[in-house]
N, C-alpha and C. Protein backbone atom coordinates (compact mmCIF):
# COMPACT_ATOMS: atom_id res chain seq x y z
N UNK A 1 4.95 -36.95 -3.46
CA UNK A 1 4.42 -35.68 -3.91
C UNK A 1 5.19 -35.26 -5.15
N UNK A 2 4.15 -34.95 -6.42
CA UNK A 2 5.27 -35.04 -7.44
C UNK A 2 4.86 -32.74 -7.50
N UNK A 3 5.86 -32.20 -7.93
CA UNK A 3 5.61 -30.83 -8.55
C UNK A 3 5.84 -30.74 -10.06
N UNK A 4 5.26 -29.53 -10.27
CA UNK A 4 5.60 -29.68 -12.21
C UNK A 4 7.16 -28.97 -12.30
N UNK A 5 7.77 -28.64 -13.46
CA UNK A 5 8.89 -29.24 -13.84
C UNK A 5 9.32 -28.06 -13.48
N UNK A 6 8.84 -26.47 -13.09
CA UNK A 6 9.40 -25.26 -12.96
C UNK A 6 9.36 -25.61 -11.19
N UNK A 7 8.35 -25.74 -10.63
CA UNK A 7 8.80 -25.73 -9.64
C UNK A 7 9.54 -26.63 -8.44
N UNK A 8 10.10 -28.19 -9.50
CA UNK A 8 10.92 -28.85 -9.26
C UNK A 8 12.41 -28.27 -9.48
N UNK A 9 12.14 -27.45 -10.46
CA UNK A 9 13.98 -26.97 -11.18
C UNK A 9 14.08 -25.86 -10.03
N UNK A 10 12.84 -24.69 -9.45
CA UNK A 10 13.20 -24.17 -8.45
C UNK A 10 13.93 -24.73 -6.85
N UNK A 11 12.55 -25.93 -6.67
CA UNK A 11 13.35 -26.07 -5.31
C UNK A 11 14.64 -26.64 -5.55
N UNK A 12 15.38 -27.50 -6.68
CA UNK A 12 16.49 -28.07 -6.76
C UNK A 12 17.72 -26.88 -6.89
N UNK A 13 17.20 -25.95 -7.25
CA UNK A 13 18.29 -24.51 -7.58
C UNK A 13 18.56 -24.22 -6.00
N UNK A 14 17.21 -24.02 -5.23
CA UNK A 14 17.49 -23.48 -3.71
C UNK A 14 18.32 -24.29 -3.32
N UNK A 15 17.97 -25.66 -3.12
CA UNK A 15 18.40 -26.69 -2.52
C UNK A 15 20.42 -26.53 -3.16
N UNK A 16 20.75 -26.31 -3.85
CA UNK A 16 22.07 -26.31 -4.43
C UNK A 16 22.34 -25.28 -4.16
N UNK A 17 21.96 -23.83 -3.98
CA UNK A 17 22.13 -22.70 -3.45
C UNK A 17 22.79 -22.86 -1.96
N UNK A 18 21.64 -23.70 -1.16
CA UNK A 18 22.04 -23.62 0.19
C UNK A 18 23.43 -24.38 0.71
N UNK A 19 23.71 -25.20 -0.29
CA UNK A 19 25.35 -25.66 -0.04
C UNK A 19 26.01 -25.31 -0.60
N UNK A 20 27.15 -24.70 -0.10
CA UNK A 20 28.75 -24.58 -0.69
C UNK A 20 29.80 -25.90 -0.33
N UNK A 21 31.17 -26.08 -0.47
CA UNK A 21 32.08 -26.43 -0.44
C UNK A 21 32.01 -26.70 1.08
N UNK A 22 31.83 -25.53 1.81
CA UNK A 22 31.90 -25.57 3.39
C UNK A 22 31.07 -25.60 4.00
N UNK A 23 29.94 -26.25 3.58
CA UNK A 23 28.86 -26.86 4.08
C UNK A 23 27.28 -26.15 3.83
N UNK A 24 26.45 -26.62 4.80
CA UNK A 24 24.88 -25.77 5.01
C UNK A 24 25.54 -23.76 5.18
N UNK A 25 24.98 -23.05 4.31
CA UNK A 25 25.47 -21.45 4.30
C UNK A 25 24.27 -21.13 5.66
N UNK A 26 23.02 -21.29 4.66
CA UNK A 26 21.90 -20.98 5.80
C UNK A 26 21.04 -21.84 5.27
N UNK A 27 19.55 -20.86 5.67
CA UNK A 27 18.13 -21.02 5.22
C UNK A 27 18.18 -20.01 4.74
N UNK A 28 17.17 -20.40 3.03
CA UNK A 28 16.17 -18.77 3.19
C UNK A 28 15.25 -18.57 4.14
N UNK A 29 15.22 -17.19 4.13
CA UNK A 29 14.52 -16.57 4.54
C UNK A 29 13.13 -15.17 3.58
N UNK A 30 11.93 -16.02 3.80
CA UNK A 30 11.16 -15.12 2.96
C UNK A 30 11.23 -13.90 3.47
N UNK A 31 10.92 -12.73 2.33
CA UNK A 31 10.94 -11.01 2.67
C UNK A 31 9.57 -11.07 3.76
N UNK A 32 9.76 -9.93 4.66
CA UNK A 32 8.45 -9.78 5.77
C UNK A 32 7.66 -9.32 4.83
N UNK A 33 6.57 -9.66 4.88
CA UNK A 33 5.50 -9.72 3.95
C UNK A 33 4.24 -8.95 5.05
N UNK A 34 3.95 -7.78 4.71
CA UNK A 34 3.71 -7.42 6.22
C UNK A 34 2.02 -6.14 5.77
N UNK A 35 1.95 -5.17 6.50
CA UNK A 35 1.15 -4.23 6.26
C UNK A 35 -0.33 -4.85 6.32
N UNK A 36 -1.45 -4.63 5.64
CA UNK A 36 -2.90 -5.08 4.91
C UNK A 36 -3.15 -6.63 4.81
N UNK A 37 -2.25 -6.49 3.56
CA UNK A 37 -2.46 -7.85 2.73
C UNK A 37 -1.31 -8.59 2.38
N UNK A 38 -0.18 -8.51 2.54
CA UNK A 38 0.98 -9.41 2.43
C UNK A 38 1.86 -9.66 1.33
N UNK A 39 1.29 -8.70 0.25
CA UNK A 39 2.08 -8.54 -0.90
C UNK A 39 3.24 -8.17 -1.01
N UNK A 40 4.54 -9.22 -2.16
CA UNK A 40 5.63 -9.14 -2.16
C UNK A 40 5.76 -8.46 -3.51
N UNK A 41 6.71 -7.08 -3.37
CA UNK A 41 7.03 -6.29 -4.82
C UNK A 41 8.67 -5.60 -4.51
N UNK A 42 9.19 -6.27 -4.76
CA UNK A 42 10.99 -6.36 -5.07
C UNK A 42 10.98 -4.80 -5.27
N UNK A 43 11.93 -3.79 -4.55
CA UNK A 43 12.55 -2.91 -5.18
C UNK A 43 11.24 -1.84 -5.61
N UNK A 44 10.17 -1.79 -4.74
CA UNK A 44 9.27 -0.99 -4.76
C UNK A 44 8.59 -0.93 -3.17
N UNK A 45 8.58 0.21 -3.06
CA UNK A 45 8.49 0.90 -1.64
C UNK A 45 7.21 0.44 -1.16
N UNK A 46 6.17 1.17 -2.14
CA UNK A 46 4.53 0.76 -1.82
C UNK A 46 4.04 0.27 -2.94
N UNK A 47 3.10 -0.62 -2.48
CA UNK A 47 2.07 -0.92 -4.04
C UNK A 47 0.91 -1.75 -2.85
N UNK A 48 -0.77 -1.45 -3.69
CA UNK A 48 -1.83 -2.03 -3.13
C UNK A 48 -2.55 -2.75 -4.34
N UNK A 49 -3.31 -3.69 -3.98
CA UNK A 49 -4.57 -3.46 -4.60
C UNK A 49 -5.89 -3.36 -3.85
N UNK A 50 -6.79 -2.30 -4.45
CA UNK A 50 -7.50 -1.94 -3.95
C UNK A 50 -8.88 -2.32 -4.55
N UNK A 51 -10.00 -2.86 -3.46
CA UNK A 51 -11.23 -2.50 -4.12
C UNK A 51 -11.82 -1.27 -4.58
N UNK A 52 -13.05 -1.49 -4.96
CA UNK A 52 -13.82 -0.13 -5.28
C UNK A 52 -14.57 0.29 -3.85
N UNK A 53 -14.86 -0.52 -3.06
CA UNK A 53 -15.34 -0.03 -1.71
C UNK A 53 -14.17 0.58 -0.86
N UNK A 54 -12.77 0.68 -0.93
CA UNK A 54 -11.49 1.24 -0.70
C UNK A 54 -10.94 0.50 0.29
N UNK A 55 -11.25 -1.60 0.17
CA UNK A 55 -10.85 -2.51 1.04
C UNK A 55 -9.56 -3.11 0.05
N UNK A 56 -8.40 -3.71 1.19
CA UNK A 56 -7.55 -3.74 0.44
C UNK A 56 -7.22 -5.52 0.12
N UNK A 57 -6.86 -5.62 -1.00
CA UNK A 57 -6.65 -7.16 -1.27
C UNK A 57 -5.52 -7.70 -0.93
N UNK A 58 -4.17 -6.51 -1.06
CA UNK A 58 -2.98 -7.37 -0.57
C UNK A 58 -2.24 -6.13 -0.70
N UNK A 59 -1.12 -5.69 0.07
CA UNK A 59 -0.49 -4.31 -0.28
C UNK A 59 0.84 -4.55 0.54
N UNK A 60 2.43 -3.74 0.34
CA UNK A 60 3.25 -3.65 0.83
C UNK A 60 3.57 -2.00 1.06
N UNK A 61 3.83 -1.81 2.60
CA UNK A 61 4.37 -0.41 2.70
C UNK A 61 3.25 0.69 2.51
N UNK A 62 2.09 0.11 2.54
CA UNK A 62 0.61 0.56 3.04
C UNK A 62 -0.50 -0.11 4.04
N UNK A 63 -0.17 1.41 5.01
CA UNK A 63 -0.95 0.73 6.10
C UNK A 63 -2.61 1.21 6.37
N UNK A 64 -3.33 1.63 5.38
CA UNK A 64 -4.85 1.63 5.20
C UNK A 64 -4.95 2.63 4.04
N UNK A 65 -6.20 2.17 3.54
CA UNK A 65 -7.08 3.11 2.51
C UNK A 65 -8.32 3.37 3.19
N UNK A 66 -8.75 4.77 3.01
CA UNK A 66 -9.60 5.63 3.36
C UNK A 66 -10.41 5.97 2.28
N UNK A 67 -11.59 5.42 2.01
CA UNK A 67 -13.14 6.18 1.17
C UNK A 67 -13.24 7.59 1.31
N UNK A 68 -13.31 8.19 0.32
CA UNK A 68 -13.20 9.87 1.22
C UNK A 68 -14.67 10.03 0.51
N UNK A 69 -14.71 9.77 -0.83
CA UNK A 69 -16.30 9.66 -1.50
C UNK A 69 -16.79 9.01 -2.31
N UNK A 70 -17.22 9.44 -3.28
CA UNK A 70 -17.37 8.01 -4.16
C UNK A 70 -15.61 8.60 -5.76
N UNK A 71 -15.29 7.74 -5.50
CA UNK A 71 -14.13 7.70 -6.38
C UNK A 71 -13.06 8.69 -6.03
N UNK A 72 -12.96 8.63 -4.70
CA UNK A 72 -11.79 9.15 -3.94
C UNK A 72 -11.74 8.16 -2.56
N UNK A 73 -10.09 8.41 -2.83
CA UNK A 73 -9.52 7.38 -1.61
C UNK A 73 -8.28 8.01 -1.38
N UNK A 74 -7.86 8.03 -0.13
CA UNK A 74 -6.62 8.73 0.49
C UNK A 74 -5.82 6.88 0.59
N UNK A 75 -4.55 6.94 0.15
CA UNK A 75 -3.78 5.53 0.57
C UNK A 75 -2.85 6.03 1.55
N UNK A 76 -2.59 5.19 2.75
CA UNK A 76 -1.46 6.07 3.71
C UNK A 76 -0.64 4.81 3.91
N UNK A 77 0.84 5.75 3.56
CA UNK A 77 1.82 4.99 3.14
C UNK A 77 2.34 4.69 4.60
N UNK A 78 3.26 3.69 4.67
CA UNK A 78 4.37 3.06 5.59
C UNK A 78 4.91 4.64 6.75
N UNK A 79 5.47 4.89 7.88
CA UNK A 79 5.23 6.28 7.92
C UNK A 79 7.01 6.76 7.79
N UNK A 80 8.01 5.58 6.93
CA UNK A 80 9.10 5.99 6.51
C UNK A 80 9.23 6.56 4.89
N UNK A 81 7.62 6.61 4.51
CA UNK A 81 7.84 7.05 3.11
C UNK A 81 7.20 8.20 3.37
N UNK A 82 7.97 9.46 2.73
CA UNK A 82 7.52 10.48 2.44
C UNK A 82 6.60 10.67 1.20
N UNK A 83 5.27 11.07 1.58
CA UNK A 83 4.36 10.83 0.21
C UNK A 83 4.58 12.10 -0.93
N UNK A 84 5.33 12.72 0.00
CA UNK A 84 5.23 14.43 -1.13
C UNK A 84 6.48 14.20 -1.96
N UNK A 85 7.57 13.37 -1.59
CA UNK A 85 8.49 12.91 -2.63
C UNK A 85 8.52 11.86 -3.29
N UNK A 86 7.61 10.97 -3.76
CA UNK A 86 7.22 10.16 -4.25
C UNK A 86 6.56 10.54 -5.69
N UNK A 87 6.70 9.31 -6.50
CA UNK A 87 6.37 9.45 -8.26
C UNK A 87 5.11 8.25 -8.46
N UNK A 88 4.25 8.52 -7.41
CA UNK A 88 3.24 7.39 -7.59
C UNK A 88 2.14 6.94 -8.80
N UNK A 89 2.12 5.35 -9.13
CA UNK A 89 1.79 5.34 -10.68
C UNK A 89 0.08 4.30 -10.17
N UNK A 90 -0.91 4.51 -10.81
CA UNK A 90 -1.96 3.74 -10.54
C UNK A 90 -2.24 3.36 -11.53
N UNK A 91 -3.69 2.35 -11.62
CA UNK A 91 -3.84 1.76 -12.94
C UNK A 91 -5.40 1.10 -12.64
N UNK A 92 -6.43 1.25 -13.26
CA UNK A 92 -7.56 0.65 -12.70
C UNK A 92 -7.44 -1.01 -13.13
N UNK A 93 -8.24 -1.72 -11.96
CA UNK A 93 -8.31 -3.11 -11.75
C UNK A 93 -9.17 -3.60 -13.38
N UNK A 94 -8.67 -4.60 -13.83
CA UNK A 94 -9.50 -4.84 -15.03
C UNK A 94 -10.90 -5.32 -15.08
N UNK A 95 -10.85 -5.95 -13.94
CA UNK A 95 -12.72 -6.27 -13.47
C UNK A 95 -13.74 -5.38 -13.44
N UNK A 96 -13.42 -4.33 -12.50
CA UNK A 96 -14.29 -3.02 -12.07
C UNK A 96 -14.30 -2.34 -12.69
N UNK A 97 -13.36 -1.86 -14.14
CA UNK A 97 -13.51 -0.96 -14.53
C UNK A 97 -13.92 -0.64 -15.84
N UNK A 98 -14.65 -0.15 -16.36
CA UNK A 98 -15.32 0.17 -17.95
C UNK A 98 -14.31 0.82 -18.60
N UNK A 99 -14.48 0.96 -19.71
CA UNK A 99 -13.82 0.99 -21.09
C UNK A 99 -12.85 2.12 -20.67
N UNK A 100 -14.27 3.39 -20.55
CA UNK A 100 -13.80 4.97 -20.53
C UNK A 100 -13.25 5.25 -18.92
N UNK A 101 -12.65 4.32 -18.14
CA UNK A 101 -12.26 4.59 -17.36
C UNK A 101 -11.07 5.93 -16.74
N UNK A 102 -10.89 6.48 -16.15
CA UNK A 102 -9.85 7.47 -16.09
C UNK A 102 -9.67 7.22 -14.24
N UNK A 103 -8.28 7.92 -14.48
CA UNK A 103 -7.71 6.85 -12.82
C UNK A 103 -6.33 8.52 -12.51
N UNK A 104 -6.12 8.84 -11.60
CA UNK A 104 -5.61 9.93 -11.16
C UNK A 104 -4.99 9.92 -9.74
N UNK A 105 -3.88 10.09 -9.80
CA UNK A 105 -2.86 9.91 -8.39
C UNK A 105 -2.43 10.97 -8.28
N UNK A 106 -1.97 11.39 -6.70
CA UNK A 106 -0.85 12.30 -7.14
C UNK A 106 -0.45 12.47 -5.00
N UNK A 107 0.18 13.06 -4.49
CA UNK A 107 0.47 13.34 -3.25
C UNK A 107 -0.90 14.54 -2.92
N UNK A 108 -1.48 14.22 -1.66
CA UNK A 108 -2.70 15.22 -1.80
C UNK A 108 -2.63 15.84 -0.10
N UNK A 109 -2.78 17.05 0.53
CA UNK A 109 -3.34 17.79 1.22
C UNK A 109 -4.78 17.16 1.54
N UNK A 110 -5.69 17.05 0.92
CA UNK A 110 -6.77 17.00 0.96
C UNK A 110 -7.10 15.67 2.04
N UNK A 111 -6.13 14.76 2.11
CA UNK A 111 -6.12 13.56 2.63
C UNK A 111 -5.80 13.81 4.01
N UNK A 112 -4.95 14.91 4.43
CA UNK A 112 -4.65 15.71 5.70
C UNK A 112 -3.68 14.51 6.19
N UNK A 113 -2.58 14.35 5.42
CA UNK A 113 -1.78 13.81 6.40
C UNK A 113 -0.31 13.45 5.27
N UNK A 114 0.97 14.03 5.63
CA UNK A 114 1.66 13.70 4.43
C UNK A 114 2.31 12.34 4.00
N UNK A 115 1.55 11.79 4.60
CA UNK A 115 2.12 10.13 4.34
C UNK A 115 1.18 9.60 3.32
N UNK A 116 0.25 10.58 3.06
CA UNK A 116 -1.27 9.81 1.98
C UNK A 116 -0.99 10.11 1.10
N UNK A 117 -1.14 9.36 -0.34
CA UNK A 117 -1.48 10.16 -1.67
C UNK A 117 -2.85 9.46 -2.05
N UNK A 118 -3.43 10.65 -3.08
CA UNK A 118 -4.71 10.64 -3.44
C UNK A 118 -5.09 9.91 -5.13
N UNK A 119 -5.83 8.69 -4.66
CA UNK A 119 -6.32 8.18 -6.06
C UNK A 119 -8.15 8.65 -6.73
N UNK A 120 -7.96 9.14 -7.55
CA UNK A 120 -9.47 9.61 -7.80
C UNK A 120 -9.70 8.38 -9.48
N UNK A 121 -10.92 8.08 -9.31
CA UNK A 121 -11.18 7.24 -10.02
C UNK A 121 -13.02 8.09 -10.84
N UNK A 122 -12.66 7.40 -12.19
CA UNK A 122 -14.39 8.02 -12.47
C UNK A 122 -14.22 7.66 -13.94
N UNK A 123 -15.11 8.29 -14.70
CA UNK A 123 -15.10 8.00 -16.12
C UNK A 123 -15.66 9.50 -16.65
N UNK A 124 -15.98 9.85 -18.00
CA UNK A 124 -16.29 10.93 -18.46
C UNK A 124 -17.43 11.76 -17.93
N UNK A 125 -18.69 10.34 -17.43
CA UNK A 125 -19.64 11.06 -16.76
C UNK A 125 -19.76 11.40 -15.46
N UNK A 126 -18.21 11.60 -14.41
CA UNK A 126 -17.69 12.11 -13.46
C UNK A 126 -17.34 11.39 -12.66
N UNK A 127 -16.85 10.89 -11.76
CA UNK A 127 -16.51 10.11 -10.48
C UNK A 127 -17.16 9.09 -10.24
N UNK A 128 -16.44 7.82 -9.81
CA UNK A 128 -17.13 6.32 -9.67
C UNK A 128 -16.53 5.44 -9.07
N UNK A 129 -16.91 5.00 -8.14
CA UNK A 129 -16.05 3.99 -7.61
C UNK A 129 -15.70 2.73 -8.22
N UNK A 130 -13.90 2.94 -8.76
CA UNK A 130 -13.05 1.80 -9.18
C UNK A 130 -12.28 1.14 -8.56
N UNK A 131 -12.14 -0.23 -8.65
CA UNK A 131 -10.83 -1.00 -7.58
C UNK A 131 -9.64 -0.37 -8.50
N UNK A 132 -8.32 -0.28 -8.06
CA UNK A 132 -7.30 0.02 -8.60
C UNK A 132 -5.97 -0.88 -7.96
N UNK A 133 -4.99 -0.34 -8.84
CA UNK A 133 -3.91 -1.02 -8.27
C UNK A 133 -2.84 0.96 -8.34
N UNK A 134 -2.13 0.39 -7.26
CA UNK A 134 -1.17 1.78 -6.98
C UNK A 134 0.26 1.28 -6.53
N UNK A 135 1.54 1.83 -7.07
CA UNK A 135 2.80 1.41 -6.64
C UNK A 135 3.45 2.86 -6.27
N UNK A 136 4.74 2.75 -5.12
CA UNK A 136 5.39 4.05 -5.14
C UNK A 136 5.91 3.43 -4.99
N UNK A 137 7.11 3.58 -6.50
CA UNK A 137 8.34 3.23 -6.85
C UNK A 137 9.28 3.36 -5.85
């Protein structure tokens, strides 16, 4: 089995990692990759990606998205993150979304629960359902 040359220089780095002087240290061990969809994001609490129907593709530290209408979705976070102290950043998916897109986060009431924050998605001619991507730093 041959690999290309990055991910030969990787496993040979692990592989030299895992010995010292005083022998086998351990194994790695991959991060729990857990929630929705199984997405790994270093040093960030939550992040999803989301369809436009409000199904999720892969997410960490989010445990469902909720359709509330068309271009609203409640995301409900992990239930050790507080959503009302959080600086949450979104960004629409580049597939789903048109030019004049506009994309809006923020911690919401409206979602009735304080572990949710609220993504509203639409364009100039008002509300529309966009896939997005969302992180809480």
């Amino acid at each position: 089995m041959t690999f290309p040359t990055s991910k030969k220089t990787a496993a040979l780095a692990a592989a030299a990692l895992a010995f010292t002087g005083a022998g086998l240290v351990g194994v790695f061990a991959l991060p729990a990759l857990a929630d929705l969809g199984g997405a790994s994001a270093p040093h960030i609490r939550a992040a999803a990606i989301v369809n436009s129907d409000g199904s999720v593709v892969r997410s960490k530290g989010v445990t469902g998205v909720r359709k509330i209408a068309t271009g609203q979705y409640c995301v409900r976070l992990d239930s050790d993150i507080n959503a009302r102290a959080t600086v949450p950043v979104a960004t629409s998916q580049w597939t789903s979304a048109p030019w004049d897109s506009s994309i809006f986060v923020r911690h919401d009431d409206n979602c009735n629960d304080h572990r949710d924050i609220f993504v509203g998605t639409g364009t100039a001619a008002g509300a529309r359902d966009t896939g997005f991507h969302v992180i809480v730093p």
